[in-house]
C-alpha atoms as a PDB file:
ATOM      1  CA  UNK A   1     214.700 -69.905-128.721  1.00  0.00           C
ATOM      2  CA  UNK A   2     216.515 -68.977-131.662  1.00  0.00           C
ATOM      3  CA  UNK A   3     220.047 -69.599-132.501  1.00  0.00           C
ATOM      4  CA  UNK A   4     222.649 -67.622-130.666  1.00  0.00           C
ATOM      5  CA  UNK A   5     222.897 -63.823-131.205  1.00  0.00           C
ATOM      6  CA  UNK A   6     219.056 -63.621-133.104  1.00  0.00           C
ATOM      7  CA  UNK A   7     218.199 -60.230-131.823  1.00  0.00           C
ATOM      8  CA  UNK A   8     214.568 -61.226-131.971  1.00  0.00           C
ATOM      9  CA  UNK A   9     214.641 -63.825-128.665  1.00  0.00           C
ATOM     10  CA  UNK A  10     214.592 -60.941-126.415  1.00  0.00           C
ATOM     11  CA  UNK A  11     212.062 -58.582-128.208  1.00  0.00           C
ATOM     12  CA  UNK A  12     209.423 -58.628-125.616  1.00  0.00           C
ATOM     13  CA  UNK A  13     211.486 -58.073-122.372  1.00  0.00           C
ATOM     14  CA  UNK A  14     213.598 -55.127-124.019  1.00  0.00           C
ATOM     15  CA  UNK A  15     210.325 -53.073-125.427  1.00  0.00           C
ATOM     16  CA  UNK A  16     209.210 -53.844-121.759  1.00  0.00           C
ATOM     17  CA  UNK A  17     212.173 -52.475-119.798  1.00  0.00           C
ATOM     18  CA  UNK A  18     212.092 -49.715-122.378  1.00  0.00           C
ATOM     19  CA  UNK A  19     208.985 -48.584-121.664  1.00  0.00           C
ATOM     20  CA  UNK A  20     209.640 -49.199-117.687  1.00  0.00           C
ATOM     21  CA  UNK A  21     212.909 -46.704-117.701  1.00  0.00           C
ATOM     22  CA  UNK A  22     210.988 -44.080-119.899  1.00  0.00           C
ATOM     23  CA  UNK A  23     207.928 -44.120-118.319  1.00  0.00           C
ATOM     24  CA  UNK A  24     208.608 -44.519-114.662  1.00  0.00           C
ATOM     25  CA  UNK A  25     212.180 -44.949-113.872  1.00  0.00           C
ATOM     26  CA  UNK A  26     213.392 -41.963-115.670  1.00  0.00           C
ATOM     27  CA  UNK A  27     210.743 -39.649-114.590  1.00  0.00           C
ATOM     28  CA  UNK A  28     210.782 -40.437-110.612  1.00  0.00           C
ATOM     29  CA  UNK A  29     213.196 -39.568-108.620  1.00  0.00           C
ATOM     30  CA  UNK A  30     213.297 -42.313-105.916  1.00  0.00           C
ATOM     31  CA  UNK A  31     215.002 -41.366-102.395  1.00  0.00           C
ATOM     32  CA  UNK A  32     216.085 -45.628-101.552  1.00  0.00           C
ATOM     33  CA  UNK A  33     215.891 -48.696-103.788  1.00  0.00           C
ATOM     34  CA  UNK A  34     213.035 -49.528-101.483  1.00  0.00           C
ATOM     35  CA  UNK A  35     211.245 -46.913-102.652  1.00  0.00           C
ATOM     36  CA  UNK A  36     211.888 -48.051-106.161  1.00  0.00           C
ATOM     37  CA  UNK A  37     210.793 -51.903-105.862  1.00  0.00           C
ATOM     38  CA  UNK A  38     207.743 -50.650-104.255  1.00  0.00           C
ATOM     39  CA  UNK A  39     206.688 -48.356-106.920  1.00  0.00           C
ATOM     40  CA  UNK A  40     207.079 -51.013-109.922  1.00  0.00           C
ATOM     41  CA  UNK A  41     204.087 -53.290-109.122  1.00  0.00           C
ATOM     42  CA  UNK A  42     201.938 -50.175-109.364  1.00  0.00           C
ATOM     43  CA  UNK A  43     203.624 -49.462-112.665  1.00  0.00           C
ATOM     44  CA  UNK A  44     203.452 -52.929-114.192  1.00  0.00           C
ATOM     45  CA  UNK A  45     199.345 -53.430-112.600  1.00  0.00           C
ATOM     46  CA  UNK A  46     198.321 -49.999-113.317  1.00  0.00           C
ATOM     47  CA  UNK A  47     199.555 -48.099-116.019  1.00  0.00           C
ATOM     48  CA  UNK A  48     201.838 -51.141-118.469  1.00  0.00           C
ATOM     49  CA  UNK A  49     198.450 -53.387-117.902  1.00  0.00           C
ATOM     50  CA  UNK A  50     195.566 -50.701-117.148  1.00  0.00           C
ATOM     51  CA  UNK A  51     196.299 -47.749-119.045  1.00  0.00           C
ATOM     52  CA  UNK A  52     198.913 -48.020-121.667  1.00  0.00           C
ATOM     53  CA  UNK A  53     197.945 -48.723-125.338  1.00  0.00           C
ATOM     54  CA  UNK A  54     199.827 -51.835-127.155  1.00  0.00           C
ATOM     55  CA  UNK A  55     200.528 -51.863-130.655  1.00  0.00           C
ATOM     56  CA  UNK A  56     200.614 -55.131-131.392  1.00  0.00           C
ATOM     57  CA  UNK A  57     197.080 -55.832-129.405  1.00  0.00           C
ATOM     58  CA  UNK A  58     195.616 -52.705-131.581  1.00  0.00           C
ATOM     59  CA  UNK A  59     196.296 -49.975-129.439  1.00  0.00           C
ATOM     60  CA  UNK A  60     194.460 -51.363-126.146  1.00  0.00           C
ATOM     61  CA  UNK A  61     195.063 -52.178-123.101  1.00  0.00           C
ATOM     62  CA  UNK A  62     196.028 -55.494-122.286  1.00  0.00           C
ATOM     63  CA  UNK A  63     193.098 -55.894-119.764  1.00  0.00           C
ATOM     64  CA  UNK A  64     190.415 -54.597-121.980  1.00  0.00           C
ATOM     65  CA  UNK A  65     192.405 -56.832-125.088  1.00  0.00           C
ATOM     66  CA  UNK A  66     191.899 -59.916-122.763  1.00  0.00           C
ATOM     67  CA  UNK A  67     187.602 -59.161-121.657  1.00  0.00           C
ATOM     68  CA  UNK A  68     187.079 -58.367-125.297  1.00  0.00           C
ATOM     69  CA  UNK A  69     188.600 -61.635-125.753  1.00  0.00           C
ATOM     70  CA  UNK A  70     186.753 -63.670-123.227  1.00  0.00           C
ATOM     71  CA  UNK A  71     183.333 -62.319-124.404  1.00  0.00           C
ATOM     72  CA  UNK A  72     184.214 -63.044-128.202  1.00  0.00           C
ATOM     73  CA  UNK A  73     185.254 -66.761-127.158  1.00  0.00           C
ATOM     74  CA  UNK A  74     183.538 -67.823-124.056  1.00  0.00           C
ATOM     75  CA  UNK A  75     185.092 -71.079-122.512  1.00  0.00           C
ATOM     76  CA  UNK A  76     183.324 -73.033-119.766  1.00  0.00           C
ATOM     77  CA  UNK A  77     185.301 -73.659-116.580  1.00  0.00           C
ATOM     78  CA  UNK A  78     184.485 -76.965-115.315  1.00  0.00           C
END
């Protein structure tokens, strides 16, 4: 961590609540908080990981960013 008030230490976690309200928060309307927490794993597993295209991975998904990774540099497990 930076030095107090750095707006960079929390870069990550704001442009990933951003895209959580304006992709799924904003656009459902949930009947009970329940109904809420159960429909952000789906969110984060399928669509933020799955589907949605990262800029700073070169517009990929994070699980396609990751195989292309792990065929590019295999490691062996032991």
């Amino acid at each position: 961590m930076s030095r107090t008030g750095n707006p960079y230490d929390n870069a990550q976690a704001k442009s990933f609540m951003a895209a959580l309200k304006k992709e799924e928060v904003y656009l459902s309307n949930y009947e009970t908080i329940e109904a809420a927490q159960a429909r952000l794993p789906y969110f984060i597993e399928d669509v933020y990981n799955r589907k949605r295209l990262h800029l700073a991975i070169g517009y990929v998904p994070p699980v396609k960013f990751e195989l292309k990774q792990e065929q590019a540099h295999p490691q062996i497990l032991t």
